[in-house]
N, C-alpha and C. Protein backbone atom coordinates (compact mmCIF):
# COMPACT_ATOMS: atom_id res chain seq x y z
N UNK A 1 0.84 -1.18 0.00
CA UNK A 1 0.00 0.00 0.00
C UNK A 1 0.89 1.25 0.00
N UNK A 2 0.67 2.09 -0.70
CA UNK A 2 1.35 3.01 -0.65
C UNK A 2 0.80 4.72 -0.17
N UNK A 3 -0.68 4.47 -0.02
CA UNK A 3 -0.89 5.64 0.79
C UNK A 3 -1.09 6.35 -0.11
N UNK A 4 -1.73 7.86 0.86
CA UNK A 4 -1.81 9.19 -0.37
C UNK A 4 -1.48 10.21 0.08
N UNK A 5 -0.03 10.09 1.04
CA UNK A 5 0.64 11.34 1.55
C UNK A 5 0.43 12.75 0.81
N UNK A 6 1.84 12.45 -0.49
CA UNK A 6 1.46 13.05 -1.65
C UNK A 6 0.60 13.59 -2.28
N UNK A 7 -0.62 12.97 -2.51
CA UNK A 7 -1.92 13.12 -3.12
C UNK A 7 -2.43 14.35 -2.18
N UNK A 8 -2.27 14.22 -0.71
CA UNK A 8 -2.84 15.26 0.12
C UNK A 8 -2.42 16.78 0.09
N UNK A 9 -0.87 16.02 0.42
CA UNK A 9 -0.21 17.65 -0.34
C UNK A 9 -0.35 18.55 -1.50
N UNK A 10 -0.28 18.35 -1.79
CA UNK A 10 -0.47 18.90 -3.75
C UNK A 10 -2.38 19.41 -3.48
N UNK A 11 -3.01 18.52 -2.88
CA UNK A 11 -4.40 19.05 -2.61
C UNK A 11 -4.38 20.64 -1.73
N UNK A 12 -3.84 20.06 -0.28
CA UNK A 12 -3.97 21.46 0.15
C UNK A 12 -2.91 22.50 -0.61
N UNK A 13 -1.90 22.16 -1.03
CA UNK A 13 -1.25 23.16 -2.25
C UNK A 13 -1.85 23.71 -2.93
N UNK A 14 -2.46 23.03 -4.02
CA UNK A 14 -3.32 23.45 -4.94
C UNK A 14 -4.38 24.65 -4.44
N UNK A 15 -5.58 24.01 -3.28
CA UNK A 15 -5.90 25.09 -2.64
C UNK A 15 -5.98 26.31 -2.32
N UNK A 16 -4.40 26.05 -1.28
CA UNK A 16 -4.11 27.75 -0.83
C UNK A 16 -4.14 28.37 -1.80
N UNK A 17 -3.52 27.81 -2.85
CA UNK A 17 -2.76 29.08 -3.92
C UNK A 17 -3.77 29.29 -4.68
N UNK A 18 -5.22 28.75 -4.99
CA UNK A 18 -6.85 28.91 -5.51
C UNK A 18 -7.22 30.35 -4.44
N UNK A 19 -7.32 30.09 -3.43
CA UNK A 19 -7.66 30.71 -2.27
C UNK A 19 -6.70 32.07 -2.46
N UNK A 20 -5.90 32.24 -2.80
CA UNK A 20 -4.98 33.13 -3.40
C UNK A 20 -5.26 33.80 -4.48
N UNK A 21 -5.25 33.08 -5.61
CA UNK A 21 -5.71 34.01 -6.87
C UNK A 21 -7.50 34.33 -6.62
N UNK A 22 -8.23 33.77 -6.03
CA UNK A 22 -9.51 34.09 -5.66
C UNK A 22 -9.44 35.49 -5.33
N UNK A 23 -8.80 35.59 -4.53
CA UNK A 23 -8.58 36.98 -4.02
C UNK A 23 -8.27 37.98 -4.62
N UNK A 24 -7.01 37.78 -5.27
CA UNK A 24 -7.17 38.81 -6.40
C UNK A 24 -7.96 39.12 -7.87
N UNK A 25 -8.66 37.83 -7.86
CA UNK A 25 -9.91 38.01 -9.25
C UNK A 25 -10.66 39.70 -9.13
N UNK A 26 -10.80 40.00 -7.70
CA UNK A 26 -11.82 41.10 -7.83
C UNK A 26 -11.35 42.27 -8.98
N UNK A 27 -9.85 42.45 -9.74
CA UNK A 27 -9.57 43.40 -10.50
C UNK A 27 -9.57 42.34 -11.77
N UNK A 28 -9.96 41.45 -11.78
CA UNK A 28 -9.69 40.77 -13.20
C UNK A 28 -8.53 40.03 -13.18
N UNK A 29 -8.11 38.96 -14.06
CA UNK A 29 -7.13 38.13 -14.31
C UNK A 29 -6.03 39.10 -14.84
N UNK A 30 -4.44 39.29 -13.65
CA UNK A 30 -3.47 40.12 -14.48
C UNK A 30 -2.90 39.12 -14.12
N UNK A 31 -2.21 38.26 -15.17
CA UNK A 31 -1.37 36.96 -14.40
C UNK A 31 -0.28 37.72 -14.05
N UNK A 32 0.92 38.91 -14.63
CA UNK A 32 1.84 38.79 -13.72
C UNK A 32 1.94 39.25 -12.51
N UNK A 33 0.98 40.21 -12.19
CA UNK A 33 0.18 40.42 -11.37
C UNK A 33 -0.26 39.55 -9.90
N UNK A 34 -1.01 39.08 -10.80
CA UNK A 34 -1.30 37.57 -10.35
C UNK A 34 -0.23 36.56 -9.51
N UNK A 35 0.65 36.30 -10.21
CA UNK A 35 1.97 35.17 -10.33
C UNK A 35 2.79 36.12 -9.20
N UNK A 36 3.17 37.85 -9.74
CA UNK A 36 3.71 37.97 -7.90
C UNK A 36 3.02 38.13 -6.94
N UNK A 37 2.25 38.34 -6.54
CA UNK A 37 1.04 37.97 -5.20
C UNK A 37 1.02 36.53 -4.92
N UNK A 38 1.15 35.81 -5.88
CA UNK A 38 1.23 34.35 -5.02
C UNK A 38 2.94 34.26 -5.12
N UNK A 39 3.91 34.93 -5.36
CA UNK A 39 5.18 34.73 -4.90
C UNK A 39 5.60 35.51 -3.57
N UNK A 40 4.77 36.65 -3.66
CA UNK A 40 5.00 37.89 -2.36
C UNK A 40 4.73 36.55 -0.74
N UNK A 41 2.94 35.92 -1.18
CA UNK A 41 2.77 35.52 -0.51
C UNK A 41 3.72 34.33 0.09
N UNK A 42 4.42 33.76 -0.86
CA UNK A 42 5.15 32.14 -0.50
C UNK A 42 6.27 33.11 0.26
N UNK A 43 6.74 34.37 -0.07
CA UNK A 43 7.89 34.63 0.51
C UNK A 43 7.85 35.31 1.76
N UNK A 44 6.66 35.59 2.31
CA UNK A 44 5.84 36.58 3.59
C UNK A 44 5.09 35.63 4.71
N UNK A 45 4.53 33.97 3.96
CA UNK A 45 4.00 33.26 4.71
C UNK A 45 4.43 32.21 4.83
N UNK A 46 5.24 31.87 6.20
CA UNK A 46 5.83 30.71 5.45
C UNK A 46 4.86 29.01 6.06
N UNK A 47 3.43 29.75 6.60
CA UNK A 47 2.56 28.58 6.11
C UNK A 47 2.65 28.03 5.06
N UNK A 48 2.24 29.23 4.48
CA UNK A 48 1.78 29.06 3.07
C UNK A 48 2.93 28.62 2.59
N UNK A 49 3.97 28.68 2.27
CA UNK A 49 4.90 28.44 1.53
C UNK A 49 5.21 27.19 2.10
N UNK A 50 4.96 26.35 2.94
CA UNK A 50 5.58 25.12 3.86
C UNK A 50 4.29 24.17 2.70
N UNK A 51 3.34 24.42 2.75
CA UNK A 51 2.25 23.57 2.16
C UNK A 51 2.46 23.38 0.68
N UNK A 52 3.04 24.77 0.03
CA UNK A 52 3.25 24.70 -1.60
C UNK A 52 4.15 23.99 -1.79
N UNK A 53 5.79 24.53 -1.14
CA UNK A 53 6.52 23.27 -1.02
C UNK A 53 6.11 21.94 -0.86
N UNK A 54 5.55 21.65 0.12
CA UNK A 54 4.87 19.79 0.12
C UNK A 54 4.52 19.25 -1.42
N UNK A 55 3.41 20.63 -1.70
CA UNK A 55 2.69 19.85 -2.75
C UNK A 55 3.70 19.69 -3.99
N UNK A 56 5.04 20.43 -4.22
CA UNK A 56 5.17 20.55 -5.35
C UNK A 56 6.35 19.36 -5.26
N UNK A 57 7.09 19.40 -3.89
CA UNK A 57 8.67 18.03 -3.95
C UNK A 57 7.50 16.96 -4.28
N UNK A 58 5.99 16.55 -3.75
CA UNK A 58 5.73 15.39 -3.75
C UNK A 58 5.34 15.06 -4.64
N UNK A 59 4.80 15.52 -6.26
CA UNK A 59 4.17 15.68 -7.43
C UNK A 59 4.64 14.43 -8.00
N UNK A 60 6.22 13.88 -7.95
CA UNK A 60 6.16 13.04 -8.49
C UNK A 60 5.59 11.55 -8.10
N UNK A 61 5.53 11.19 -6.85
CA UNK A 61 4.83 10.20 -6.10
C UNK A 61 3.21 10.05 -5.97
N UNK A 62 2.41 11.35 -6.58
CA UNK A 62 1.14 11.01 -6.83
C UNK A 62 0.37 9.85 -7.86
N UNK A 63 1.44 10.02 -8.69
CA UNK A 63 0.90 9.08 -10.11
C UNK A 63 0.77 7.43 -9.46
N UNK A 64 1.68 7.09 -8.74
CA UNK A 64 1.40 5.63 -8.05
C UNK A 64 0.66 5.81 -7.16
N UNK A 65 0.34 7.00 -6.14
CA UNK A 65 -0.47 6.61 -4.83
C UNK A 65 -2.34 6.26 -5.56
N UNK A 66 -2.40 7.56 -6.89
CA UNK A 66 -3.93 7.60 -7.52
C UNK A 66 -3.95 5.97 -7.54
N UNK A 67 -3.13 5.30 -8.70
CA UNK A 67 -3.43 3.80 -9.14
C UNK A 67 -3.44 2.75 -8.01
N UNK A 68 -3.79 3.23 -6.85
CA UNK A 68 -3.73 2.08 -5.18
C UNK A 68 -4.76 2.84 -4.44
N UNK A 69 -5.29 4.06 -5.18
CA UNK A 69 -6.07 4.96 -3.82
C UNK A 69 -7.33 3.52 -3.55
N UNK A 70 -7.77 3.58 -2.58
CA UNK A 70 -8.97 2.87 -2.00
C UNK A 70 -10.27 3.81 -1.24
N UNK A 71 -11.42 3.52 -0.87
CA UNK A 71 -12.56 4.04 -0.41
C UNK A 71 -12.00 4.57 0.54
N UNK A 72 -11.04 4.27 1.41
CA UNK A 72 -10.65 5.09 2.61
C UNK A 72 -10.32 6.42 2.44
N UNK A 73 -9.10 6.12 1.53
CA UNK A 73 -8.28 7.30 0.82
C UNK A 73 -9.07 8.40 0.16
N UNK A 74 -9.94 7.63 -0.59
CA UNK A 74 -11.31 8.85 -1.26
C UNK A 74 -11.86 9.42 -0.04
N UNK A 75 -12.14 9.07 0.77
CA UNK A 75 -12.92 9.91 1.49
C UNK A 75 -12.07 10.77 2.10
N UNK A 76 -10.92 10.14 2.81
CA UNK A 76 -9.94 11.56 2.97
C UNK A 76 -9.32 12.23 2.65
N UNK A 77 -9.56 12.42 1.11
CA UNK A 77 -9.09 13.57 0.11
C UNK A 77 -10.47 14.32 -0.04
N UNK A 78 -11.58 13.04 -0.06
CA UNK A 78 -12.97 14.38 -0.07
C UNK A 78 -12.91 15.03 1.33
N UNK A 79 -12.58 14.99 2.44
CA UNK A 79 -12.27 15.43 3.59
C UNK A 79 -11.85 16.95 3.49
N UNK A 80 -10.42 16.38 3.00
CA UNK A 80 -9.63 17.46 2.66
C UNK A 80 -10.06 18.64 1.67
N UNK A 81 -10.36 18.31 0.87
CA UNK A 81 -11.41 18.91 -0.11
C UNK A 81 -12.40 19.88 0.37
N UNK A 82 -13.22 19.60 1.12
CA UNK A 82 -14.32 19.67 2.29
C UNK A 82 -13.91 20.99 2.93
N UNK A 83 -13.08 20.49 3.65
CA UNK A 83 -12.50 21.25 4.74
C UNK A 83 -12.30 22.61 3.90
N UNK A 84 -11.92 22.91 2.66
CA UNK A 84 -11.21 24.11 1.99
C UNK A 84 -12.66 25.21 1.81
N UNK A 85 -13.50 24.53 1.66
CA UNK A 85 -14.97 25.01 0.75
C UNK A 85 -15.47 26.38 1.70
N UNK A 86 -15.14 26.46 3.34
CA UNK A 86 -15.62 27.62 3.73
C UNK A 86 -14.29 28.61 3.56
N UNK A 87 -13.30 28.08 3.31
CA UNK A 87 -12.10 29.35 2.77
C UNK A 87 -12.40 29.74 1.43
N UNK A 88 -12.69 29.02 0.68
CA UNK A 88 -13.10 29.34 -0.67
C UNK A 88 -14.07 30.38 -0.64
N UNK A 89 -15.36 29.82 0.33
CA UNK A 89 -16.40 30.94 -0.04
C UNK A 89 -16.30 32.34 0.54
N UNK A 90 -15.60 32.14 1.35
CA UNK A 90 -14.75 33.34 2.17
C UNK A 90 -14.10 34.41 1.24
N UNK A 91 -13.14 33.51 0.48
CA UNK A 91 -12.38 34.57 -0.60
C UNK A 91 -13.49 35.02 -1.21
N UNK A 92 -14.16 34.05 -1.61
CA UNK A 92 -15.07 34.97 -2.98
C UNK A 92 -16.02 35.39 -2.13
N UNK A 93 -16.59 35.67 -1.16
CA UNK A 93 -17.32 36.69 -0.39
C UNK A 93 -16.74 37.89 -0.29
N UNK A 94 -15.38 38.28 -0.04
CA UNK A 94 -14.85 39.35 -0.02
C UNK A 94 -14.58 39.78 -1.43
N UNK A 95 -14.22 39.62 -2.51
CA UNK A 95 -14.37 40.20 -4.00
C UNK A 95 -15.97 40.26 -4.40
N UNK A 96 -17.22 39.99 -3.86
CA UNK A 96 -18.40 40.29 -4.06
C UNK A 96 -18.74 41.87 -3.14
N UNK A 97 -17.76 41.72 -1.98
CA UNK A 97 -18.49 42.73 -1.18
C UNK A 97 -17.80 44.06 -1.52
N UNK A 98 -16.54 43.83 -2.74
CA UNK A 98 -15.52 45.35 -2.55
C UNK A 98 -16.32 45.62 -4.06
């Protein structure tokens, strides 16, 4: 069994950095713009930057954990998943209200 360490990381990775450009959507898509606000942030938070790191060293170990995931594993990536949905609506509550 090989688990879905990996798989988790790269999830909450993926995330933050959603939760990130969410935030700045309220002026429209400026990717470079864009691209330094989520670098300002990796270099100002180093939550944030501890989680992106995870997701990105572990990228290559996802491709075997998907082909072994089991019902367990699904549910605790939908977990994880889960868990993000009131940060999400959060960001985009605040670009509705400015």
């Amino acid at each position: 069994m090989v688990g879905i360490k990996e798989t988790k990381e790269l999830l909450v990775g993926v995330n933050e950095v959603a939760i990130v450009m969410i935030e700045r959507l309220k002026d429209g898509l400026q990717l470079g713009e864009d691209v330094a606000a989520i670098i300002g942030k990796w270099q100002s938070d180093s939550d944030f930057q501890a989680k992106v790191t995870l997701a990105v060293m572990g990228i290559n170990g996802i491709s075997a954990e998907v082909k072994e995931i089991d019902v367990n594993e699904a549910v605790e990536l939908a977990g994880v998943q889960l868990s993000y949905i009131p940060k999400i609506l959060e960001a985009a509550k605040k670009i509705s209200a400015e």
